[in-house]
C-alpha atoms as a PDB file:
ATOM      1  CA  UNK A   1     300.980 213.433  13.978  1.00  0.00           C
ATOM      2  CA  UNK A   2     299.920 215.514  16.826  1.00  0.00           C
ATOM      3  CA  UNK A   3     301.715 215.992  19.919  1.00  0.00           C
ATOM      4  CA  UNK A   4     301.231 213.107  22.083  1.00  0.00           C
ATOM      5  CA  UNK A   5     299.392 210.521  19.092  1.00  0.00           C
ATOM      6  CA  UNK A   6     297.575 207.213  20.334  1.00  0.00           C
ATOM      7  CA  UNK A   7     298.857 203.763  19.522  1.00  0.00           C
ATOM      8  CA  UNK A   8     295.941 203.566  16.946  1.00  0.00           C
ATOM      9  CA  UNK A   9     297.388 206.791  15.481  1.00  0.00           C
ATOM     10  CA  UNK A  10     301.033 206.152  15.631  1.00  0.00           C
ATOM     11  CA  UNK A  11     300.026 202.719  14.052  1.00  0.00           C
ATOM     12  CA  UNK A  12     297.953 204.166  11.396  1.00  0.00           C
ATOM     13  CA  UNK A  13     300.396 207.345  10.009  1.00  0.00           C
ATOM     14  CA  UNK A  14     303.158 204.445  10.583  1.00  0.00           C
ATOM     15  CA  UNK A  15     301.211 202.315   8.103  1.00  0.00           C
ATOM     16  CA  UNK A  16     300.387 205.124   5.310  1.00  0.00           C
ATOM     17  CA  UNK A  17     303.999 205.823   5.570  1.00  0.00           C
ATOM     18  CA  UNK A  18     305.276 202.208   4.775  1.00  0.00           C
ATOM     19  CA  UNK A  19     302.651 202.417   2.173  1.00  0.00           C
ATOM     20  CA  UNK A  20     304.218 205.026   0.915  1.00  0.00           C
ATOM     21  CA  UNK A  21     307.804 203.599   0.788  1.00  0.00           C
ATOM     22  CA  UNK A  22     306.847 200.517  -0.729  1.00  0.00           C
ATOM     23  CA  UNK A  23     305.587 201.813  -3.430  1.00  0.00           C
ATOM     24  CA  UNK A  24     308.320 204.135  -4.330  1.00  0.00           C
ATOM     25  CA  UNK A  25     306.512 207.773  -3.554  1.00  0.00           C
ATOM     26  CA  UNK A  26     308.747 208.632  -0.525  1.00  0.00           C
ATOM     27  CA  UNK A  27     312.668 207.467   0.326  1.00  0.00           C
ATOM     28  CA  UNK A  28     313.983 207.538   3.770  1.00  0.00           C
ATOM     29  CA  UNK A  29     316.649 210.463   3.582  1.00  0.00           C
ATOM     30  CA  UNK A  30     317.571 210.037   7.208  1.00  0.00           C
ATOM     31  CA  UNK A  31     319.244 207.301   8.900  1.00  0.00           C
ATOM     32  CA  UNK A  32     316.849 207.279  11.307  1.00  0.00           C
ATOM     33  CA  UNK A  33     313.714 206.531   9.479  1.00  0.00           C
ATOM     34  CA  UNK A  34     312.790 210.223  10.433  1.00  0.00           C
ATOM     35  CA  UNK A  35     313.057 212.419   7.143  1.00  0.00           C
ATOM     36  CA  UNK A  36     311.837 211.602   4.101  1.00  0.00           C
ATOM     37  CA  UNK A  37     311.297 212.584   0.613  1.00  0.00           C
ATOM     38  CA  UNK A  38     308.997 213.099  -2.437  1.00  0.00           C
ATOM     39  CA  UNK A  39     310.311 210.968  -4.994  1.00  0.00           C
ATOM     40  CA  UNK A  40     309.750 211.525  -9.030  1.00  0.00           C
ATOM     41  CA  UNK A  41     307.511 208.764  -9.510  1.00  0.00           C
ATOM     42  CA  UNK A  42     305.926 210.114  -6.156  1.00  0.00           C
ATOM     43  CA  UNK A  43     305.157 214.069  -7.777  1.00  0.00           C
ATOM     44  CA  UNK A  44     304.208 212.324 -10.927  1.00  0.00           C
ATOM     45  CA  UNK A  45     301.367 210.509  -9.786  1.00  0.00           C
ATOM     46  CA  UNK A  46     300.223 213.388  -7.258  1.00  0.00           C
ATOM     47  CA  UNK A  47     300.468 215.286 -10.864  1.00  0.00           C
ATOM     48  CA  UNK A  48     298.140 213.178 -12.100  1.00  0.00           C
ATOM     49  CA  UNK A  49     295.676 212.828  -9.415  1.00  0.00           C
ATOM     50  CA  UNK A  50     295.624 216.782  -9.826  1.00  0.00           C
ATOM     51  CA  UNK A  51     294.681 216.681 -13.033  1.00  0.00           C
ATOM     52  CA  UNK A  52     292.331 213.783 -12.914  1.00  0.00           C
ATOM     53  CA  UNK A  53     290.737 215.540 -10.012  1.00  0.00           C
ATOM     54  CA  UNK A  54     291.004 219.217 -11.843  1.00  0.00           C
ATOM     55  CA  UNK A  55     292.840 220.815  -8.995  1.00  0.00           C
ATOM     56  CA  UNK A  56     294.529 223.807  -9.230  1.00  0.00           C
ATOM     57  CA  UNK A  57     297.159 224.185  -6.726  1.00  0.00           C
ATOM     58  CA  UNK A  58     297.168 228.009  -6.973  1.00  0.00           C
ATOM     59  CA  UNK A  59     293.831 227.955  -4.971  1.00  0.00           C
ATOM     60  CA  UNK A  60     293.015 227.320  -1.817  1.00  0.00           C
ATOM     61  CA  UNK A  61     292.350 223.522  -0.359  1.00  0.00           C
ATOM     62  CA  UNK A  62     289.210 224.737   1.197  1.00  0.00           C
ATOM     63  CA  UNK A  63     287.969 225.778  -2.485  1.00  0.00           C
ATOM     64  CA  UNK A  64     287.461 221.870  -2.849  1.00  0.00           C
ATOM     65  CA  UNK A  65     285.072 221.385  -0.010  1.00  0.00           C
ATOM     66  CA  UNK A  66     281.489 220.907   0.049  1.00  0.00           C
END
């Protein structure tokens, strides 16, 4: 998030991170609810959206823009 987010913002990352909890990608590593983690079934799947998607991590992100 940037420095001072909106509600809508806050609301939104806030939602794509409880997304991301429920379904086992990320654990709270805090006791806070501020650091989290990758978790194996979370680098497996971005694993294979890489591959479905054919990226190569070694490049660049901006090599996959039009």
């Amino acid at each position: 998030m940037g420095e001072n987010p909106s509600a809508r913002e806050e609301s939104l990352w806030t939602d794509a991170l409880n997304e991301l909890i429920r379904y086992g990608l990320v654990e709270d590593k805090g006791y806070k609810g501020e650091v989290f983690r990758v978790t194996t079934i979370g680098y497996k799947n971005a694993d294979r959206i890489k591959e479905a998607l054919g990226i190569d991590t070694k490049n660049s992100p901006f090599d996959y823009l039009d």
